[in-house]
C-alpha atoms as a PDB file:
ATOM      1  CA  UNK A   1       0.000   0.000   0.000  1.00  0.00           C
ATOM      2  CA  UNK A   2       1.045   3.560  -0.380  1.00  0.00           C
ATOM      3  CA  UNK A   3       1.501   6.744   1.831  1.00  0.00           C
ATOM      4  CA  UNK A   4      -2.189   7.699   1.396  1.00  0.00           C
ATOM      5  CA  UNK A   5      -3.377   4.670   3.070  1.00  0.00           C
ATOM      6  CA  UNK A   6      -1.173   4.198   5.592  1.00  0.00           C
ATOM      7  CA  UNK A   7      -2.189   7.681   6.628  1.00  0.00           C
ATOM      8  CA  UNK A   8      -5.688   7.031   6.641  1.00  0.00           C
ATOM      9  CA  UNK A   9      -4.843   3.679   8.569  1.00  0.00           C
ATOM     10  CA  UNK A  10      -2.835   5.359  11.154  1.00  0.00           C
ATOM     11  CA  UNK A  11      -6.065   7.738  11.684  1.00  0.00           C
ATOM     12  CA  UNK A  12      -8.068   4.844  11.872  1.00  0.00           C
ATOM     13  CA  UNK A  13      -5.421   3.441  14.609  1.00  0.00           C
ATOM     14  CA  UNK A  14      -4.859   6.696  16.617  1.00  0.00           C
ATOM     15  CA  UNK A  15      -8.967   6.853  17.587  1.00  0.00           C
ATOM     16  CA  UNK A  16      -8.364   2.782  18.836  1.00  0.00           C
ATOM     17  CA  UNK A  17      -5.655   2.700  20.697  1.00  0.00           C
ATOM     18  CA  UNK A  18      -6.497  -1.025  21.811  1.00  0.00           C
ATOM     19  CA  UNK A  19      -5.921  -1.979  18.021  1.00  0.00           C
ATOM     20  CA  UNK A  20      -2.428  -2.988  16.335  1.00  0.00           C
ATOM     21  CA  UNK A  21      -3.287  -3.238  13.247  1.00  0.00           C
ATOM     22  CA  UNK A  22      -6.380  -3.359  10.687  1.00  0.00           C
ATOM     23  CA  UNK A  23      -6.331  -6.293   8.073  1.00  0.00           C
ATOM     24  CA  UNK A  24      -6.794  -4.785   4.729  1.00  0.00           C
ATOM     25  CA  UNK A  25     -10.337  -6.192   4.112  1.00  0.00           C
ATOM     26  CA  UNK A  26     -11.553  -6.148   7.595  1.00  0.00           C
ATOM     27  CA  UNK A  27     -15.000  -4.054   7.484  1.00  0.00           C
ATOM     28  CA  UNK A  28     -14.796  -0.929   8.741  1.00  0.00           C
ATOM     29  CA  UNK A  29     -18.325   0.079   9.741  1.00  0.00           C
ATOM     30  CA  UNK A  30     -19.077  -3.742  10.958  1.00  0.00           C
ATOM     31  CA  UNK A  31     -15.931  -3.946  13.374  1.00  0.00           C
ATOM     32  CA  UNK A  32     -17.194  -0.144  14.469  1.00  0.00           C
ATOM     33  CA  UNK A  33     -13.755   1.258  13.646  1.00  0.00           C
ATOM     34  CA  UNK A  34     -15.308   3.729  11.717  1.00  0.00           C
ATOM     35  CA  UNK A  35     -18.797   4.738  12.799  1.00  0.00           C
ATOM     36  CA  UNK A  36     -21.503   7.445  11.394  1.00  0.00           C
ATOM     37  CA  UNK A  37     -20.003  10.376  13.663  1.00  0.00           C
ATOM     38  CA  UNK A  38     -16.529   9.311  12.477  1.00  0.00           C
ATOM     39  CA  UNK A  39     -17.601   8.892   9.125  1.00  0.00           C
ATOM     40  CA  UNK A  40     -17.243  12.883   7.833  1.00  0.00           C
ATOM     41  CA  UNK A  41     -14.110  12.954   9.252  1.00  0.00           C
ATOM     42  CA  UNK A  42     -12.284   9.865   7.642  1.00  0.00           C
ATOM     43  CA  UNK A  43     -13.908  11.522   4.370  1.00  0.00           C
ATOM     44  CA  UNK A  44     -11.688  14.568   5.216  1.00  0.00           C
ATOM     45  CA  UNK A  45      -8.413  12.568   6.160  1.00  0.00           C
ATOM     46  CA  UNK A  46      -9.081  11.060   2.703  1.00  0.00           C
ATOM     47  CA  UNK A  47      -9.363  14.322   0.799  1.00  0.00           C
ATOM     48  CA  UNK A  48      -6.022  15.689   2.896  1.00  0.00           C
ATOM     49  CA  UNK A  49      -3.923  12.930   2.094  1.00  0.00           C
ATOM     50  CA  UNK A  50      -5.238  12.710  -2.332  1.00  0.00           C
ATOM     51  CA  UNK A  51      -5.490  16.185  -2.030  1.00  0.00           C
ATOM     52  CA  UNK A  52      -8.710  16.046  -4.037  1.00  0.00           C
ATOM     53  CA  UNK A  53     -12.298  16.726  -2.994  1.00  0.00           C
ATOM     54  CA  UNK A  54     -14.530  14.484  -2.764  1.00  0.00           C
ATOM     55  CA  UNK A  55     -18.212  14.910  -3.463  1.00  0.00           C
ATOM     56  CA  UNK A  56     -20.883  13.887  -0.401  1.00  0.00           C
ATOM     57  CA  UNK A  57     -23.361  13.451  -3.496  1.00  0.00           C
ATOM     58  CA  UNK A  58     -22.148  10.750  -5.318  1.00  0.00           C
ATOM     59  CA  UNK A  59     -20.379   8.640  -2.244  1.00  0.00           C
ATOM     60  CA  UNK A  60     -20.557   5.106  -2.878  1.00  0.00           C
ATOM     61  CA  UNK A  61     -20.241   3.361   0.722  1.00  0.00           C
ATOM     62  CA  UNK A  62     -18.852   0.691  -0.561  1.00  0.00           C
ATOM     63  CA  UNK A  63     -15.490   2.448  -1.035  1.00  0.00           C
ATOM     64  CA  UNK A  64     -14.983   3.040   2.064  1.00  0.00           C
ATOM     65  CA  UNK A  65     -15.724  -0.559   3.573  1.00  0.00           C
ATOM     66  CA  UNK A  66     -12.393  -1.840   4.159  1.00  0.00           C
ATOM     67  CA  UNK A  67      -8.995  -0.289   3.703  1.00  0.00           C
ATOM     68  CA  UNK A  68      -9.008  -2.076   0.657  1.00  0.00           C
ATOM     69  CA  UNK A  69     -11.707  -0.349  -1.001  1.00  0.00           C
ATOM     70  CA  UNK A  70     -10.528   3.155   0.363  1.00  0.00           C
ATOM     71  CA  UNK A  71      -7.093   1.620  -1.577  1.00  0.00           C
ATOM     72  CA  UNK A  72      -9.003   0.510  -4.737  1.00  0.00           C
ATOM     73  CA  UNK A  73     -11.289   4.329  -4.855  1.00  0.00           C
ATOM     74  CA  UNK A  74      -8.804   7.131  -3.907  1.00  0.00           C
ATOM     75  CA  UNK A  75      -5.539   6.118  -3.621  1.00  0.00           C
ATOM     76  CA  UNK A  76      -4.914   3.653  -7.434  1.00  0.00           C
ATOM     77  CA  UNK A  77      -3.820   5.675 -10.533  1.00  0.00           C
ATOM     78  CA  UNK A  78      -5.067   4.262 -13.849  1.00  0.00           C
END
């Protein structure tokens, strides 16, 4: 994985301190590592570390299910 992810990861870390680590398909919203008031903000670290905006609109909650899918949506160059 790149430097995007792992600083979304180490976000995801820093608000569970009584996690290691977070296995790159491991749901997100179903282990309640990220949760609807947490939500916004992981949106935000997302945007900071592509550096482009993304658009409440048209989310897809699916790409943001796992660190995998964050990987696959925001952080892969075609």
């Amino acid at each position: 994985m790149n430097d995007g992810i792992d600083v979304v990861r180490n976000w995801i870390l820093s608000r569970h301190p009584e996690r290691a680590r977070i296995g790159p398909d491991e749901d997100l919203v179903r282990t309640r590592l990220v949760d609807s008031l947490s939500f916004v903000e992981l949106v935000y670290v997302i945007e900071n570390a592509t550096g482009a905006e993304i658009d409440f609109d048209t989310i897809d909650l699916k790409d943001f299910q796992s660190l995998s899918a964050i990987q696959r949506a925001f952080f892969t160059t075609a």
